[in-house]
C-alpha atoms as a PDB file:
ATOM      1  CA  UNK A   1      13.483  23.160  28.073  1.00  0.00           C
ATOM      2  CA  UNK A   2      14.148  19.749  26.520  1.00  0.00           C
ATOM      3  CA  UNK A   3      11.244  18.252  27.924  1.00  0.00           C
ATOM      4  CA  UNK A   4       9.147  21.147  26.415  1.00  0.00           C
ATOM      5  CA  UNK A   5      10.555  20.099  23.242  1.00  0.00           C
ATOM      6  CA  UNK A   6       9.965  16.282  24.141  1.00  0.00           C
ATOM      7  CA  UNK A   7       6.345  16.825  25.268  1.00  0.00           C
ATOM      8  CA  UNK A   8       5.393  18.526  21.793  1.00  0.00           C
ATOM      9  CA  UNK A   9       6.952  15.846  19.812  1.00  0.00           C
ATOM     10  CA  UNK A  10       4.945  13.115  21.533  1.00  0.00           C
ATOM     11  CA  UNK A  11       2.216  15.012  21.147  1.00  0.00           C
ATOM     12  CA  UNK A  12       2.311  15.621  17.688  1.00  0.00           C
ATOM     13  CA  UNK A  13       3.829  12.062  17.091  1.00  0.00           C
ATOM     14  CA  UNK A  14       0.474  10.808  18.875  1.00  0.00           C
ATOM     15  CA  UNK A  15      -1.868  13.208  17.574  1.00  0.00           C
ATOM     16  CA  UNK A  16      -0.366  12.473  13.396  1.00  0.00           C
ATOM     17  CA  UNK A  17      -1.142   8.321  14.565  1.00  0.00           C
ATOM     18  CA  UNK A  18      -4.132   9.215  15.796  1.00  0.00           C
ATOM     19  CA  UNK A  19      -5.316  11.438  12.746  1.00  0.00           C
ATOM     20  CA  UNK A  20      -3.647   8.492  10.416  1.00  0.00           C
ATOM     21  CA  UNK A  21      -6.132   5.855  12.158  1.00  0.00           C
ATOM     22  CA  UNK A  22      -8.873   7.958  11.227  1.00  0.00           C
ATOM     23  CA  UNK A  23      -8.322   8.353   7.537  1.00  0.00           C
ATOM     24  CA  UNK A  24      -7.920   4.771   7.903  1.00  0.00           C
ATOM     25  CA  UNK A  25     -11.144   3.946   9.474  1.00  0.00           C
ATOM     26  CA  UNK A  26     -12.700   6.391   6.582  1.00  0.00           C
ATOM     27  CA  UNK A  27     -11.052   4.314   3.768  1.00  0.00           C
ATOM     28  CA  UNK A  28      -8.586   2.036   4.060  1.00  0.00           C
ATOM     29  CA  UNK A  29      -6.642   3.799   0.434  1.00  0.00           C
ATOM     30  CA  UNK A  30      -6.886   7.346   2.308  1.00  0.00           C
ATOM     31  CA  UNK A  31      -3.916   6.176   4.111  1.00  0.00           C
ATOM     32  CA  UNK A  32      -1.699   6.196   1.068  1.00  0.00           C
ATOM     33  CA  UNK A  33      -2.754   9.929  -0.089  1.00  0.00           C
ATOM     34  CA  UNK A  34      -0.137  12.813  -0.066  1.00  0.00           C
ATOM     35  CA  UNK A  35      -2.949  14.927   1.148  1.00  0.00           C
ATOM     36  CA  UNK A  36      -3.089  13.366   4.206  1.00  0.00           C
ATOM     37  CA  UNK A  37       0.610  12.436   4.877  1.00  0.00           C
ATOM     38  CA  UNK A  38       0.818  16.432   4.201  1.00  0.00           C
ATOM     39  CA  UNK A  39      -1.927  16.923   6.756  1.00  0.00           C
ATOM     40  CA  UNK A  40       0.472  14.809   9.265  1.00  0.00           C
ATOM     41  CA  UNK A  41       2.978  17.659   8.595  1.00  0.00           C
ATOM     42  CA  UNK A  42       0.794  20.456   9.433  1.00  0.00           C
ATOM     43  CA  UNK A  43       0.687  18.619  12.812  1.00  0.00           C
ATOM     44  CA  UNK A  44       4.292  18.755  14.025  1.00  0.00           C
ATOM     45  CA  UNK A  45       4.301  22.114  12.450  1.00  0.00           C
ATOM     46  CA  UNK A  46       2.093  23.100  14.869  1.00  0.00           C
ATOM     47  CA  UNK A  47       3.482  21.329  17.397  1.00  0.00           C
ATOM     48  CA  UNK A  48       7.353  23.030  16.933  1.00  0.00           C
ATOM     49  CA  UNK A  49       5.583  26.368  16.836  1.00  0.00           C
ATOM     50  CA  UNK A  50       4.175  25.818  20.173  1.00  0.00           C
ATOM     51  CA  UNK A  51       6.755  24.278  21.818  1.00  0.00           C
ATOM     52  CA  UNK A  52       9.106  27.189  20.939  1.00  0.00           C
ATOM     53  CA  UNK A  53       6.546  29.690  22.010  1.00  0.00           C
ATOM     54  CA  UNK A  54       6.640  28.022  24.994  1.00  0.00           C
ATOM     55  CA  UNK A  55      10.071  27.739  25.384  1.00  0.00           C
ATOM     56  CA  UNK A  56      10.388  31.696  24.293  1.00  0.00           C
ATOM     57  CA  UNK A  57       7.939  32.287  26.556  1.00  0.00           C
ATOM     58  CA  UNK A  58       9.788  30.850  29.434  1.00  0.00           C
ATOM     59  CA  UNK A  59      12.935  32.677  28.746  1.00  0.00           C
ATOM     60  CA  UNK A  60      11.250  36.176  29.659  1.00  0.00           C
ATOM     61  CA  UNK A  61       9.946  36.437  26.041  1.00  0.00           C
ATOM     62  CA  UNK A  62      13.477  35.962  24.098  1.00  0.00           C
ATOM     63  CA  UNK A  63      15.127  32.923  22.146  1.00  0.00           C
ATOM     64  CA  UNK A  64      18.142  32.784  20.064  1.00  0.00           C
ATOM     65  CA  UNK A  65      17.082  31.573  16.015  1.00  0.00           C
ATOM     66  CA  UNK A  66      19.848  28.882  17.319  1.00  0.00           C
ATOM     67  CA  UNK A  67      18.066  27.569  20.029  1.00  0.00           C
ATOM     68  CA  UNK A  68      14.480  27.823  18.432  1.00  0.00           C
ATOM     69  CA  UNK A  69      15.444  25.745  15.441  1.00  0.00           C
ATOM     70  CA  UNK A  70      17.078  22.838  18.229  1.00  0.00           C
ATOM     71  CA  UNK A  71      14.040  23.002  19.644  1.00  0.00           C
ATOM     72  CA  UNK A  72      11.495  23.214  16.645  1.00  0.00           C
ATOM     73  CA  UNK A  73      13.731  19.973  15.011  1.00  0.00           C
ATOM     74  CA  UNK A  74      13.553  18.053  17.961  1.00  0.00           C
ATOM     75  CA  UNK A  75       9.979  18.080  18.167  1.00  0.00           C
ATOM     76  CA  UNK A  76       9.585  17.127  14.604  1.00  0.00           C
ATOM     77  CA  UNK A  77      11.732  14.267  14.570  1.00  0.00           C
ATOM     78  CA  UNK A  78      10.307  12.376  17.370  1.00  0.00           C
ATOM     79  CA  UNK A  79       6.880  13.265  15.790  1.00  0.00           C
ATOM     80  CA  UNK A  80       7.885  12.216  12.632  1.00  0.00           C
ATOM     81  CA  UNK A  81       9.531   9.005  14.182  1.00  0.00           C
ATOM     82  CA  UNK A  82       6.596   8.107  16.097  1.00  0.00           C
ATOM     83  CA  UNK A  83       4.206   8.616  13.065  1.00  0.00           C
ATOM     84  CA  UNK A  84       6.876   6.333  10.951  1.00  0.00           C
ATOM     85  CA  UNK A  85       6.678   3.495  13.550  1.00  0.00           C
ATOM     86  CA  UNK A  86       2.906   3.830  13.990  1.00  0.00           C
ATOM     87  CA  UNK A  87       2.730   3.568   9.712  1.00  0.00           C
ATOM     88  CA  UNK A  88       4.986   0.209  10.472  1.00  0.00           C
ATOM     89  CA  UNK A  89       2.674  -0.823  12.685  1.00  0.00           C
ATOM     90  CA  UNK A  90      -0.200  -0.040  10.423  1.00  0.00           C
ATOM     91  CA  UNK A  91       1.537  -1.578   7.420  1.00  0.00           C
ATOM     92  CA  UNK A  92       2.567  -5.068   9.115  1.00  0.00           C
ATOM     93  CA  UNK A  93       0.088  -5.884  12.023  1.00  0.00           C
ATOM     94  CA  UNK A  94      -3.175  -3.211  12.047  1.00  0.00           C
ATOM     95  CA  UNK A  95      -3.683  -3.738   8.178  1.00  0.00           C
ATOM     96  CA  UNK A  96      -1.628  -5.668   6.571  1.00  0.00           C
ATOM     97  CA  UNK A  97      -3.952  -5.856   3.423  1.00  0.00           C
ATOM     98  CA  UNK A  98      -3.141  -2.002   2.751  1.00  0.00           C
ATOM     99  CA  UNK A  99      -0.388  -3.437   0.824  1.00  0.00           C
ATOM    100  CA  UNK A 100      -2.385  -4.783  -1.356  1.00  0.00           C
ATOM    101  CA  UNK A 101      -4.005  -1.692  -2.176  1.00  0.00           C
ATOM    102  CA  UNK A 102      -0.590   0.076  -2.548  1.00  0.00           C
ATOM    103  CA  UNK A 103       0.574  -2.213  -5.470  1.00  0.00           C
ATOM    104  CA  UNK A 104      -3.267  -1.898  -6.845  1.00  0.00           C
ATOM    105  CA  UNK A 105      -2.950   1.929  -7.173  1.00  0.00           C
ATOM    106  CA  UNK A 106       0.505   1.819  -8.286  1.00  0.00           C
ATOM    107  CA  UNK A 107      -1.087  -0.937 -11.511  1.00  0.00           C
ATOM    108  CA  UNK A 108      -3.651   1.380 -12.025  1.00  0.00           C
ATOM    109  CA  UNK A 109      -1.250   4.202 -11.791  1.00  0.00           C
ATOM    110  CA  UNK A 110       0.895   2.433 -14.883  1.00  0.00           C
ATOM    111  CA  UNK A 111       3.566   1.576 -12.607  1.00  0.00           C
ATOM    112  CA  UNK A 112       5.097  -1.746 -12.802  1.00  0.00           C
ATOM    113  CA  UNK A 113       4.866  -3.577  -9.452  1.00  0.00           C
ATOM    114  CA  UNK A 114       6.106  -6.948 -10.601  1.00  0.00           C
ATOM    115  CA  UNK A 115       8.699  -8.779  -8.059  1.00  0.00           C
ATOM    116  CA  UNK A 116       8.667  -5.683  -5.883  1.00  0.00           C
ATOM    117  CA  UNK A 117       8.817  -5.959  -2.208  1.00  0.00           C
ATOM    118  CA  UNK A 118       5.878  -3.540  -0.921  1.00  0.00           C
ATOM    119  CA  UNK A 119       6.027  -4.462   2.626  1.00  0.00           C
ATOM    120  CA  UNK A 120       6.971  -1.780   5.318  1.00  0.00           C
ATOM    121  CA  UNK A 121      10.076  -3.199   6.832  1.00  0.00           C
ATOM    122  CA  UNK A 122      11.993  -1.475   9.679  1.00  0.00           C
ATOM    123  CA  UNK A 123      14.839  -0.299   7.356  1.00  0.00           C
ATOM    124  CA  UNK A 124      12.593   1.811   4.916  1.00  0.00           C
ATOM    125  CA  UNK A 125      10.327   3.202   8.077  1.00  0.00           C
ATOM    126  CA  UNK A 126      14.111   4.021   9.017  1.00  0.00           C
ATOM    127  CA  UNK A 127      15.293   5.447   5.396  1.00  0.00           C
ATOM    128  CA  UNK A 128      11.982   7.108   5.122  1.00  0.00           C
ATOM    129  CA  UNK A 129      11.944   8.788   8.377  1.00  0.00           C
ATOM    130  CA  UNK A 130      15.559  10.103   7.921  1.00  0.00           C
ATOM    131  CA  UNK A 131      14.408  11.261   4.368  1.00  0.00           C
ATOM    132  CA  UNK A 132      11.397  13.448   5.969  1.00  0.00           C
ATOM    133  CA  UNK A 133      14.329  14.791   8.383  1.00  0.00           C
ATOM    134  CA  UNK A 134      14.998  17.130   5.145  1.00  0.00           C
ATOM    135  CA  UNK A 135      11.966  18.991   4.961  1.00  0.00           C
ATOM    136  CA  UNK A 136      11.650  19.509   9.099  1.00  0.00           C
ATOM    137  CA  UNK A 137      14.454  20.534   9.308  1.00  0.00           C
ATOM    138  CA  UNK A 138      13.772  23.403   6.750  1.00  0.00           C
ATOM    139  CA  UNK A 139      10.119  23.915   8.420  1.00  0.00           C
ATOM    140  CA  UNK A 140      12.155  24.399  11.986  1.00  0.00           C
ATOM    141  CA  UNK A 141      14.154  26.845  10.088  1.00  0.00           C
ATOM    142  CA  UNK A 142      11.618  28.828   9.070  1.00  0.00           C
ATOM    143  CA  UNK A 143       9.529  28.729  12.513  1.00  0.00           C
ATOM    144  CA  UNK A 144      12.919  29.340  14.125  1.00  0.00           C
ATOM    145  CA  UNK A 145      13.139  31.843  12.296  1.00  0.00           C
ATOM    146  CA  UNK A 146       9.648  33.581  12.611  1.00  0.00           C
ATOM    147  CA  UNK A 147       9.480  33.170  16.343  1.00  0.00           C
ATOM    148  CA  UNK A 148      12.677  34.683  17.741  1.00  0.00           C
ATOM    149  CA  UNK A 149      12.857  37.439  19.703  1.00  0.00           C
END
C-alpha cells in the first residue's frame, strides 16, 4: 500500500516538473504565476485521488477516512517536495536569470526589492515546501474524506 502511495507521489512530483518546464519554455515569467503553481496543485490532487482509489480498491472496495488521508498526504508531500527541488533546480542552474524577472515584477508590482536576497536557496525550497504541507494536508482531508467507503 505504501508503494501505491509512493508511486503517485513521484508521479505527480514528475508530472508538476514536467508541466513547470513547459510554462517555462512558453515564457520564462509564466513560471512565477499563481495560476500555474495552482495548476501544479490540481496535479497531486489528482494524483492522491487515484492513489487512494487504488488503494480502496485493493482492500475489497473499503478504506478507513484514517488511512485514506495517510495515504492522500503522502502522495502530496513527495509531489510537492519533488516539484520544490525541481523549482531549486530551475531557480539556480536551468534559469538562473528568472530571478531577475522575479525582482522586475515585484518593481513593477510597487514592491521594494532593494538589498533583498531573491535567490532560491535550499532553506526556503525547505520553508516553502513545509508551508504548502498546510493546504495538502487539508486537500487529503477532503479526498479522504470523499473517497471512503
Amino acid at each position: 500500500m505504501k508503494q501505491t502511495a509512493v508511486k503517485y507521489g513521484i508521479i505527480a512530483g514528475t508530472a508538476s516538473a514536467l508541466y513547470l518546464f513547459l510554462f517555462h519554455q512558453i515564457g520564462a515569467a509564466f513560471v512565477l504565476n499563481p495560476f500555474v503553481v495552482f495548476g501544479q496543485i490540481l496535479i497531486s490532487l489528482l494524483a492522491a485521488v487515484l492513489a487512494v482509489r487504488a488503494i480502496r480498491e485493493a482492500n475489497a472496495g473499503k478504506i478507513e477516512r484514517k488511512e485514506a488521508l495517510k495515504y492522500a498526504f503522502a502522495v502530496f508531500a513527495l509531489s510537492q517536495f519533488l516539484f520544490w527541488v525541481f523549482i531549486y533546480l530551475m531557480f539556480n542552474f536551468i534559469d538562473p536569470s528568472i530571478v531577475e524577472i522575479q525582482r522586475k515584477m515585484m518593481v513593477d508590482a510597487g514592491i521594494k526589492v532593494e538589498g533583498q536576497d531573491l535567490h532560491m536557496t535550499l532553506a526556503m525550497v525547505f520553508r516553502r515546501w513545509a508551508f504548502m504541507l498546510i493546504p495538502s494536508f487539508l486537500l487529503s482531508l477532503m479526498v479522504a474524506s470523499f473517497m471512503k467507503k
